[in-house]
N, C-alpha and C. Protein backbone atom coordinates (compact mmCIF):
# COMPACT_ATOMS: atom_id res chain seq x y z
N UNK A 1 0.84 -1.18 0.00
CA UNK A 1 0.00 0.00 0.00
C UNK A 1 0.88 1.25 0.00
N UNK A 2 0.35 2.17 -1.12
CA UNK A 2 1.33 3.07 -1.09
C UNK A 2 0.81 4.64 0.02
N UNK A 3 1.91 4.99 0.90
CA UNK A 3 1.88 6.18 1.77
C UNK A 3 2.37 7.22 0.89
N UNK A 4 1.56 8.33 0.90
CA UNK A 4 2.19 9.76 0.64
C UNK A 4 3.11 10.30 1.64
N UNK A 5 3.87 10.67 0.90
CA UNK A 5 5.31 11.78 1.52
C UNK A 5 4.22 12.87 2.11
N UNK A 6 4.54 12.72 3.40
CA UNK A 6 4.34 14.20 4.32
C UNK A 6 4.65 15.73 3.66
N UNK A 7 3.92 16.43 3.47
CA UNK A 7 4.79 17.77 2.87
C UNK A 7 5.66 18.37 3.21
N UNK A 8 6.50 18.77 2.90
CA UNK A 8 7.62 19.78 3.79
C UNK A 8 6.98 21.20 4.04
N UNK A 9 5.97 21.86 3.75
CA UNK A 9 5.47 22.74 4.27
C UNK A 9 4.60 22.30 5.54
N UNK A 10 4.33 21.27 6.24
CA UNK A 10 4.33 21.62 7.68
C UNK A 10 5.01 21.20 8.21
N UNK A 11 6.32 20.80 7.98
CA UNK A 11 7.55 20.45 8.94
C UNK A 11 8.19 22.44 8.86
N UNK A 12 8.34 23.10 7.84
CA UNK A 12 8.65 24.20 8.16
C UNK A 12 7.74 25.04 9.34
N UNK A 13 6.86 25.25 9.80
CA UNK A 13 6.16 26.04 10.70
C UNK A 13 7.21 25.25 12.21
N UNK A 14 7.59 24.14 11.84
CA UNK A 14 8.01 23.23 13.48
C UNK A 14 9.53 24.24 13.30
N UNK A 15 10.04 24.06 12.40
CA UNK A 15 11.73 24.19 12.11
C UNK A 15 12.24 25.70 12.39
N UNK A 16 10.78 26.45 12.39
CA UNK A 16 10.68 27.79 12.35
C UNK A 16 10.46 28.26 13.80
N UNK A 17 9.04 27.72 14.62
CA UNK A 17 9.08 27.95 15.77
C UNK A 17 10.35 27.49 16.53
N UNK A 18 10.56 26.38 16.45
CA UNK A 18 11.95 25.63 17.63
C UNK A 18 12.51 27.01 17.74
N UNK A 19 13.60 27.47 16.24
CA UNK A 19 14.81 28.44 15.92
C UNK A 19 13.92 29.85 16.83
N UNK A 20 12.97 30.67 16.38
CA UNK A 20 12.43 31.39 17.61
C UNK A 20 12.75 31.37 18.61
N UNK A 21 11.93 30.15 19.36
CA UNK A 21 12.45 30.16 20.93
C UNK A 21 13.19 29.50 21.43
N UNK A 22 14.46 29.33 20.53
CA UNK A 22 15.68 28.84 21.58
C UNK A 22 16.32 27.47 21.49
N UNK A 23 15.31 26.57 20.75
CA UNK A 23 15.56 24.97 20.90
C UNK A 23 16.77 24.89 20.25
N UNK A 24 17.37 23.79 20.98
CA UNK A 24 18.86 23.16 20.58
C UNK A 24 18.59 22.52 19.33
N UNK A 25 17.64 22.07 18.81
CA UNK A 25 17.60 21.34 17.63
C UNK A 25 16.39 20.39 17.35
N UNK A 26 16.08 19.87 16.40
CA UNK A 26 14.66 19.52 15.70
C UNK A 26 15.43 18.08 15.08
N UNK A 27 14.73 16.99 15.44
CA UNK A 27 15.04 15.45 15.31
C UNK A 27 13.80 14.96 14.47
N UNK A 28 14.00 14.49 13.15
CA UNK A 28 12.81 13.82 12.62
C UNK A 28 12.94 12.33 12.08
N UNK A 29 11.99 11.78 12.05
CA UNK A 29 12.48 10.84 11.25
C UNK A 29 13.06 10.38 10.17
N UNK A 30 14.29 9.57 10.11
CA UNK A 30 14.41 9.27 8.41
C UNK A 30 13.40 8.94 7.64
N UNK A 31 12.07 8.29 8.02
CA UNK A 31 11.26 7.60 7.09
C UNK A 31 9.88 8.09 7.42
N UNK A 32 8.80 8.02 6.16
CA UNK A 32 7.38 8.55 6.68
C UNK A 32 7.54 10.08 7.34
N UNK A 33 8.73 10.89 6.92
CA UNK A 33 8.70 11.99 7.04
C UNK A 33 8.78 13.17 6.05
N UNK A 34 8.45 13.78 6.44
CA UNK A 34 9.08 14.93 5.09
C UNK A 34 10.18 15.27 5.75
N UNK A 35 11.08 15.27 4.36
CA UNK A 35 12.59 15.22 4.11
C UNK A 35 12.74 17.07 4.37
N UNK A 36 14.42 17.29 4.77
CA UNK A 36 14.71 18.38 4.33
C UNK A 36 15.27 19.03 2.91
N UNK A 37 14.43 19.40 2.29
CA UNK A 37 14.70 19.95 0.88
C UNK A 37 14.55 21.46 0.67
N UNK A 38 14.75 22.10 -0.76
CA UNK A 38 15.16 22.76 -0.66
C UNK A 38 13.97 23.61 -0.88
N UNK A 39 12.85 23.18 -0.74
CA UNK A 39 11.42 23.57 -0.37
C UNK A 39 11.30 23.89 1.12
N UNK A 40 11.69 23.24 2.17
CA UNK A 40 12.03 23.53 3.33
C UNK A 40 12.60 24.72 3.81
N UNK A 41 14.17 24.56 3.17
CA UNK A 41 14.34 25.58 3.68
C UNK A 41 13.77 27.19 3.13
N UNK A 42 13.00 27.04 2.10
CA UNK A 42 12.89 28.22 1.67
C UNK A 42 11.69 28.57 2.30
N UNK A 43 10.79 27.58 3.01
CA UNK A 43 9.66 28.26 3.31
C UNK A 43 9.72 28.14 4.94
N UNK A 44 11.39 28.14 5.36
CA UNK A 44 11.34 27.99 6.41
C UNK A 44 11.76 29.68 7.14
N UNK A 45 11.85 30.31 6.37
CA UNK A 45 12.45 31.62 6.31
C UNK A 45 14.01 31.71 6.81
N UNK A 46 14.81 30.99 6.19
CA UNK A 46 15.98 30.67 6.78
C UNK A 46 16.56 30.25 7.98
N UNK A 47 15.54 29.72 8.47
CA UNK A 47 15.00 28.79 10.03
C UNK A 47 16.14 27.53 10.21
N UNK A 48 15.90 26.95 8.70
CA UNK A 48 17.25 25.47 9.08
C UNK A 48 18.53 25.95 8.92
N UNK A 49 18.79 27.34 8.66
CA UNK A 49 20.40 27.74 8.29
C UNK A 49 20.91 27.78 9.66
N UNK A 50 19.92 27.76 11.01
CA UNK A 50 20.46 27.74 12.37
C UNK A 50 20.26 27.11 13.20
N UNK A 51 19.52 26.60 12.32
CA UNK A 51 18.57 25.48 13.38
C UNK A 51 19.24 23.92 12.89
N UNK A 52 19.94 23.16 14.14
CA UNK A 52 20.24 21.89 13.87
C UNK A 52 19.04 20.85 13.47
N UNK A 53 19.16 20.36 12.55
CA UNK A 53 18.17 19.20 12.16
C UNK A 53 18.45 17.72 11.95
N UNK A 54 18.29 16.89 13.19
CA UNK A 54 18.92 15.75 12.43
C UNK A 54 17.58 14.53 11.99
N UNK A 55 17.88 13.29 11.67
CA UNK A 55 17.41 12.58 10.70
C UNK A 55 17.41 11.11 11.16
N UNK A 56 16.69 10.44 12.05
CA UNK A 56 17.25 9.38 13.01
C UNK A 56 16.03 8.30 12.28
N UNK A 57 16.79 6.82 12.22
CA UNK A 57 16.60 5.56 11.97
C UNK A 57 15.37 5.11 12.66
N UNK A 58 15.60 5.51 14.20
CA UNK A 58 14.70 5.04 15.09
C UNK A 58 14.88 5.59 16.54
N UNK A 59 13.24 6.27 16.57
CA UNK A 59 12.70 7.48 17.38
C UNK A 59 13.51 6.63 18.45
N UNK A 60 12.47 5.67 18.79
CA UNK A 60 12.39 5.29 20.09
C UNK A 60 13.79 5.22 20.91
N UNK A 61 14.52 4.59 19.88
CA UNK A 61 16.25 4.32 20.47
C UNK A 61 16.64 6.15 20.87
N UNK A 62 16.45 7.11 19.83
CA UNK A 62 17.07 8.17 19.64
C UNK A 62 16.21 8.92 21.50
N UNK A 63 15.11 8.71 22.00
CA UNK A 63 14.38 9.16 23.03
C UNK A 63 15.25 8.67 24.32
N UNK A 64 15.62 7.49 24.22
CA UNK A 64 16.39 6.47 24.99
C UNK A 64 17.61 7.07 25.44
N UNK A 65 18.57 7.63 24.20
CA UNK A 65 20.03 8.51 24.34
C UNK A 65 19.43 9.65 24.92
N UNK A 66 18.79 9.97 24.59
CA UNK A 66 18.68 11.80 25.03
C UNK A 66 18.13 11.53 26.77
N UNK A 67 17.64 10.53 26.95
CA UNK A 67 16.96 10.11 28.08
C UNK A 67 18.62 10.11 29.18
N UNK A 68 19.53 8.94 28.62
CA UNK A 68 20.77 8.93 29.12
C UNK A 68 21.37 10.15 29.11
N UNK A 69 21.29 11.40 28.04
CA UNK A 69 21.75 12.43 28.63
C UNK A 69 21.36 13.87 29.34
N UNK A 70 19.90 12.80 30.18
CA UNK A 70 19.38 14.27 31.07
C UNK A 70 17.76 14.61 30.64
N UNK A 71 17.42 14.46 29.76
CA UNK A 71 16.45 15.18 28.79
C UNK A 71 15.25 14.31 29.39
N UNK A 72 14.03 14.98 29.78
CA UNK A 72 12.85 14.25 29.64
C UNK A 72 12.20 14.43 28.28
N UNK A 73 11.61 13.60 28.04
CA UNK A 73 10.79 13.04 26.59
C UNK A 73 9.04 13.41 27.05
N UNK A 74 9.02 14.79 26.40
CA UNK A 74 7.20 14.87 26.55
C UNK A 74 6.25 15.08 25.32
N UNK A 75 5.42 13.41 25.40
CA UNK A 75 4.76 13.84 24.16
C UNK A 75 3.61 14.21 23.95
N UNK A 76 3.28 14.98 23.11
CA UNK A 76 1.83 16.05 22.74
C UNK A 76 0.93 14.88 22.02
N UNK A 77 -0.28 14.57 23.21
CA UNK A 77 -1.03 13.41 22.45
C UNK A 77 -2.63 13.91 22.77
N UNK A 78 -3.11 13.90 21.84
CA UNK A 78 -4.50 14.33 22.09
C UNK A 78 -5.73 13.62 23.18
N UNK A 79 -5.08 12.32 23.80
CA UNK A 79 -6.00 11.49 24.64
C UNK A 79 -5.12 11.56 26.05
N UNK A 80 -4.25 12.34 26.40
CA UNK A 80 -3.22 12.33 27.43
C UNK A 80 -4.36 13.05 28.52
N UNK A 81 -3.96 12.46 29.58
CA UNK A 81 -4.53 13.20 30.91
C UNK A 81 -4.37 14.61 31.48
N UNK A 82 -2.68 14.72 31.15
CA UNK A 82 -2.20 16.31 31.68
C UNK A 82 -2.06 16.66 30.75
N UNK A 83 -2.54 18.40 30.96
CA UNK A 83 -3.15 19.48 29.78
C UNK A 83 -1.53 19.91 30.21
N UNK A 84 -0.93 20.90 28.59
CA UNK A 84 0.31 20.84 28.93
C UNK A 84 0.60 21.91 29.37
N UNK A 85 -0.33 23.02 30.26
CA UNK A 85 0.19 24.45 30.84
C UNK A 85 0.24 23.56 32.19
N UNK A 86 -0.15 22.28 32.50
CA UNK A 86 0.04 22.13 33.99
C UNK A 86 1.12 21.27 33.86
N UNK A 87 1.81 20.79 33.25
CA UNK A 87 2.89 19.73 33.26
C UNK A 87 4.36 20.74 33.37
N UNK A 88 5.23 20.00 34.17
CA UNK A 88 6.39 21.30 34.62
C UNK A 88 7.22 20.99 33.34
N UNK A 89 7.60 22.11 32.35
CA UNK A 89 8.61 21.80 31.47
C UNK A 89 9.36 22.90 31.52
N UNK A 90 9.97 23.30 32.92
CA UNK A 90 11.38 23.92 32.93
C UNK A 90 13.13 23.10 32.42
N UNK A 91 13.07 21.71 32.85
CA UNK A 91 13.68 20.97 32.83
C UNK A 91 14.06 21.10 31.25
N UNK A 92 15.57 19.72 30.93
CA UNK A 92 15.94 19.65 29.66
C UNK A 92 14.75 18.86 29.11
N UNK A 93 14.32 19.05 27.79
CA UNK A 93 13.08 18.51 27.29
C UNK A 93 13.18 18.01 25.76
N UNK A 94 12.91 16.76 25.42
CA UNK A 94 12.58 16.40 24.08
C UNK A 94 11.35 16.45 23.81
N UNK A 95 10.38 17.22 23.04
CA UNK A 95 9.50 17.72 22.65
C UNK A 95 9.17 16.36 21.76
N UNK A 96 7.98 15.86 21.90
CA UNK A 96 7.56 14.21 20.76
C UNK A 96 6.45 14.89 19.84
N UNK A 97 6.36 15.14 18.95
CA UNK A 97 4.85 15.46 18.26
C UNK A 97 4.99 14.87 17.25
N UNK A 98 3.40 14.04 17.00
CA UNK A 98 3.00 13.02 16.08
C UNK A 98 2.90 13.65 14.53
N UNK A 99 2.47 12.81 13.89
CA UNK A 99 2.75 13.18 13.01
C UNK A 99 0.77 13.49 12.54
N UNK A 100 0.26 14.03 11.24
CA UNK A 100 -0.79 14.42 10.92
C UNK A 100 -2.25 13.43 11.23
N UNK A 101 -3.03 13.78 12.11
CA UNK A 101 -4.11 12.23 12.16
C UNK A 101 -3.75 11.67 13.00
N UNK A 102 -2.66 10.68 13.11
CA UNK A 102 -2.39 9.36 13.53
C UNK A 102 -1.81 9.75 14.70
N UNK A 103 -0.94 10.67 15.34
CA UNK A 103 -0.45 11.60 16.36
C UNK A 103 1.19 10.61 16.09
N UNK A 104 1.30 10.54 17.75
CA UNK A 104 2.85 9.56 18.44
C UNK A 104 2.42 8.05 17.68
N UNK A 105 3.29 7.43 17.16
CA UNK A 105 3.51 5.90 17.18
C UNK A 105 3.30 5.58 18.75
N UNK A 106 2.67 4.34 18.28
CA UNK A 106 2.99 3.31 19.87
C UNK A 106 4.28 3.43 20.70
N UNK A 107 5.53 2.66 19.95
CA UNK A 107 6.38 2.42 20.44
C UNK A 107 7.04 3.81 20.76
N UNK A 108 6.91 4.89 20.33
CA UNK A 108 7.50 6.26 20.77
C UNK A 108 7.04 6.89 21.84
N UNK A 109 5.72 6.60 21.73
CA UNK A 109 4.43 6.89 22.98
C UNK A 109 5.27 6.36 24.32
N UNK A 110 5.35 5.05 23.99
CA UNK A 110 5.97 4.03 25.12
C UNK A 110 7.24 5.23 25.71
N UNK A 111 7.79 5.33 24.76
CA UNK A 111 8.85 5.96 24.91
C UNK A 111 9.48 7.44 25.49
N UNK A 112 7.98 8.03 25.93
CA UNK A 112 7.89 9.46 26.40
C UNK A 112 7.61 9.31 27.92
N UNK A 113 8.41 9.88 28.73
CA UNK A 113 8.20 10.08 30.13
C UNK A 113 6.89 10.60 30.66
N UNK A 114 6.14 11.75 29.57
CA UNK A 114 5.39 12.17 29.86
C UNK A 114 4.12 12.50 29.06
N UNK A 115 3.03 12.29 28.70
CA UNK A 115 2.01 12.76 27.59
C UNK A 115 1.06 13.89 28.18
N UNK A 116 1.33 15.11 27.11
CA UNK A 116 0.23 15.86 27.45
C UNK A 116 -0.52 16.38 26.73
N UNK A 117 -1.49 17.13 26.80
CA UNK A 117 -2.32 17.31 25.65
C UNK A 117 -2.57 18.87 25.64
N UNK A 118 -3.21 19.03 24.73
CA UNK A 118 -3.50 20.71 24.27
C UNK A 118 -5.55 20.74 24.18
N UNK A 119 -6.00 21.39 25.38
CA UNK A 119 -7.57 21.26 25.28
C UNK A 119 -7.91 21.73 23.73
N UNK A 120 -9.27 21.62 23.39
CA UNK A 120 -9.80 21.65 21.85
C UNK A 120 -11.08 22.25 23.13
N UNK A 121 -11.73 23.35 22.14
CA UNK A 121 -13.37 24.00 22.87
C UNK A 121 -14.36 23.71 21.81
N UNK A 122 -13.85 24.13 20.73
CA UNK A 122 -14.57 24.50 19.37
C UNK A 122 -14.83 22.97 18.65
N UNK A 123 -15.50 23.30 17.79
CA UNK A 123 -16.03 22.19 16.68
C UNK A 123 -14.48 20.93 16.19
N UNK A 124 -14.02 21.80 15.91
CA UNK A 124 -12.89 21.19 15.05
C UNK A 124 -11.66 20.46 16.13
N UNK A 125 -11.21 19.12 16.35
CA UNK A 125 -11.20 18.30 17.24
C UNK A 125 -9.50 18.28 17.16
N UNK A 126 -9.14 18.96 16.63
CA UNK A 126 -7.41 18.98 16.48
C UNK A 126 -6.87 20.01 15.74
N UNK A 127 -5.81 20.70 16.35
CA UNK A 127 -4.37 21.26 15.25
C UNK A 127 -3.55 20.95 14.66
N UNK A 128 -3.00 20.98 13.11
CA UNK A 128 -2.08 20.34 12.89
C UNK A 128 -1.36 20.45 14.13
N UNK A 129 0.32 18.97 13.43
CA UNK A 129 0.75 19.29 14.59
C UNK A 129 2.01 20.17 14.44
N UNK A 130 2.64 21.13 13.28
CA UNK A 130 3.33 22.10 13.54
C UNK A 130 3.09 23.21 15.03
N UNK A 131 1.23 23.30 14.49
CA UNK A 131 0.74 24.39 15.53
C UNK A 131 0.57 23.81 16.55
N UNK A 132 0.52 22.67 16.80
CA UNK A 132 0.18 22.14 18.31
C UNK A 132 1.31 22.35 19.11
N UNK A 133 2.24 21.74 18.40
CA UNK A 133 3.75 21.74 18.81
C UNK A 133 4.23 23.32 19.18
N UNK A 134 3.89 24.15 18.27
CA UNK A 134 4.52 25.92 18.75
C UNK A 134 3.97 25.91 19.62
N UNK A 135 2.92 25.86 19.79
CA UNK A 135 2.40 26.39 21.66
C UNK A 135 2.52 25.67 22.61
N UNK A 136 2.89 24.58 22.56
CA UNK A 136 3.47 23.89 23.52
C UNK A 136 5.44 24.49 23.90
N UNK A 137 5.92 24.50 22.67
CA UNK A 137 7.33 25.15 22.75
C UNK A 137 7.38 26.61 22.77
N UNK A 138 6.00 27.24 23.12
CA UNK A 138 6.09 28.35 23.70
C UNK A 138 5.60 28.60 25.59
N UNK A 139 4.88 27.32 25.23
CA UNK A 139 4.70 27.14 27.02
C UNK A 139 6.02 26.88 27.84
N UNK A 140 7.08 26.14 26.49
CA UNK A 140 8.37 25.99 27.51
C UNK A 140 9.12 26.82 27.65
N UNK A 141 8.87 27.61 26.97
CA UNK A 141 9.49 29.19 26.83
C UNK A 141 9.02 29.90 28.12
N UNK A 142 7.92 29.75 28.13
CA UNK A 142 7.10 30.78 29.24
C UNK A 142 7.62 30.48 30.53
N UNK A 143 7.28 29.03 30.79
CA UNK A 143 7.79 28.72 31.45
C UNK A 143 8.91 28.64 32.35
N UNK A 144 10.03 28.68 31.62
CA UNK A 144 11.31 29.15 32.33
C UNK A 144 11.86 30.47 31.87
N UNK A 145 10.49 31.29 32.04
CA UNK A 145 10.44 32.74 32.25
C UNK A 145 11.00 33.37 31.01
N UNK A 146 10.77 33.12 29.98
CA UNK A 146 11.16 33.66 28.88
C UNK A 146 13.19 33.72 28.61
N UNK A 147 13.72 32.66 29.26
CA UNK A 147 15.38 32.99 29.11
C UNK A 147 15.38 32.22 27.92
N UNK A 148 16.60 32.46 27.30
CA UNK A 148 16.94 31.94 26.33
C UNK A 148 17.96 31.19 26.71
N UNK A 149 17.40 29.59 26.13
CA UNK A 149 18.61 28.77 26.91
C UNK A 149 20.36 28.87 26.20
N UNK A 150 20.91 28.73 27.40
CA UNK A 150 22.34 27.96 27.13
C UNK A 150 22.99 27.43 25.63
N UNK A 151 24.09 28.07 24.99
CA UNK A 151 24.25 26.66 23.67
C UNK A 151 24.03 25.33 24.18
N UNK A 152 23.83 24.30 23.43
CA UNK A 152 24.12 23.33 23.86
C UNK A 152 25.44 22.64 23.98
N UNK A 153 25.40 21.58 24.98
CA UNK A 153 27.00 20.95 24.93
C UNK A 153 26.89 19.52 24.31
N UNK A 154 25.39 19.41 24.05
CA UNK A 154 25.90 17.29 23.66
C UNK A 154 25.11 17.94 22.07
N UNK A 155 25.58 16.58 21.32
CA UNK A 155 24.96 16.47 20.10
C UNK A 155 24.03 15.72 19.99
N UNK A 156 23.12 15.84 18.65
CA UNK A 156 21.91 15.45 18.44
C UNK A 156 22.43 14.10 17.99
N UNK A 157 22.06 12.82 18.75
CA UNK A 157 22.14 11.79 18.38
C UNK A 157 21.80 10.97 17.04
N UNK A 158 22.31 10.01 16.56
CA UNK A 158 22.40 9.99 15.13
C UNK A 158 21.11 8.36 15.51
């Protein structure tokens, strides 16, 4: 059965917010993702020229390293219990957001310390998840009071 390629115009809105507020870097999948091309970066407004992006085999392992170096894993799932202005994300944080529809994979789900969700009031039962994801990585912003973090010292695991 054949899957359509994800567009690279909503991986740019993610690649764009992170570089905004501060994030060390944006991890996607090698596969069932939209790729970085040169559609990306152009509609990223020169967002990936600073923004680290890497390209990993497999989430779950890649959640696992970052786990070993400090980082909690919180993922944005629409059936999660904690709404994510109440979940503490001062801490180092790997941000999980699913992909269009289908949200987190299982095994990545498994793989998040924490799931939280973003309330819905209105008719329409979800945000993509570029936009779900900015306001959540602006809650972590808010959160630790608007500083702009630290360079980083470890690399984005391969």
């Amino acid at each position: 059965r054949h899957r359509p390629q994800p567009s690279p115009r909503r991986l740019m809105p993610a690649i764009r917010t992170a570089e905004v507020v501060g994030a060390h870097g944006v991890i996607i999948p090698e596969h069932r993702a939209a790729g970085l091309t040169p559609a990306v970066d152009k509609t990223s407004a020169g967002a990936v020229e600073f923004m680290p992006v890497a390209q990993v085999t497999n989430m779950s392992r890649t959640l696992d390293d970052l786990k070993k170096r400090g980082l909690w894993s919180i993922g944005l799932e629409g059936s999660a219990k904690t709404r994510f202005d109440q979940a503490n994300l001062k801490g180092p944080i790997a941000l999980v957001v699913g992909n269009e529809g289908k949200g987190i994979g299982r095994l990545v789900r498994e793989h998040c310390d924490l799931l939280v969700n973003l309330p819905m009031r209105g008719h329409v039962g979800s945000l993509n998840a570029a936009i779900a994801g900015s306001v959540v990585l602006y809650e972590i912003w808010r959160q630790r009071e608007w500083k702009m973090p630290e360079s980083p010292s470890l690399e984005i695991p391969e």
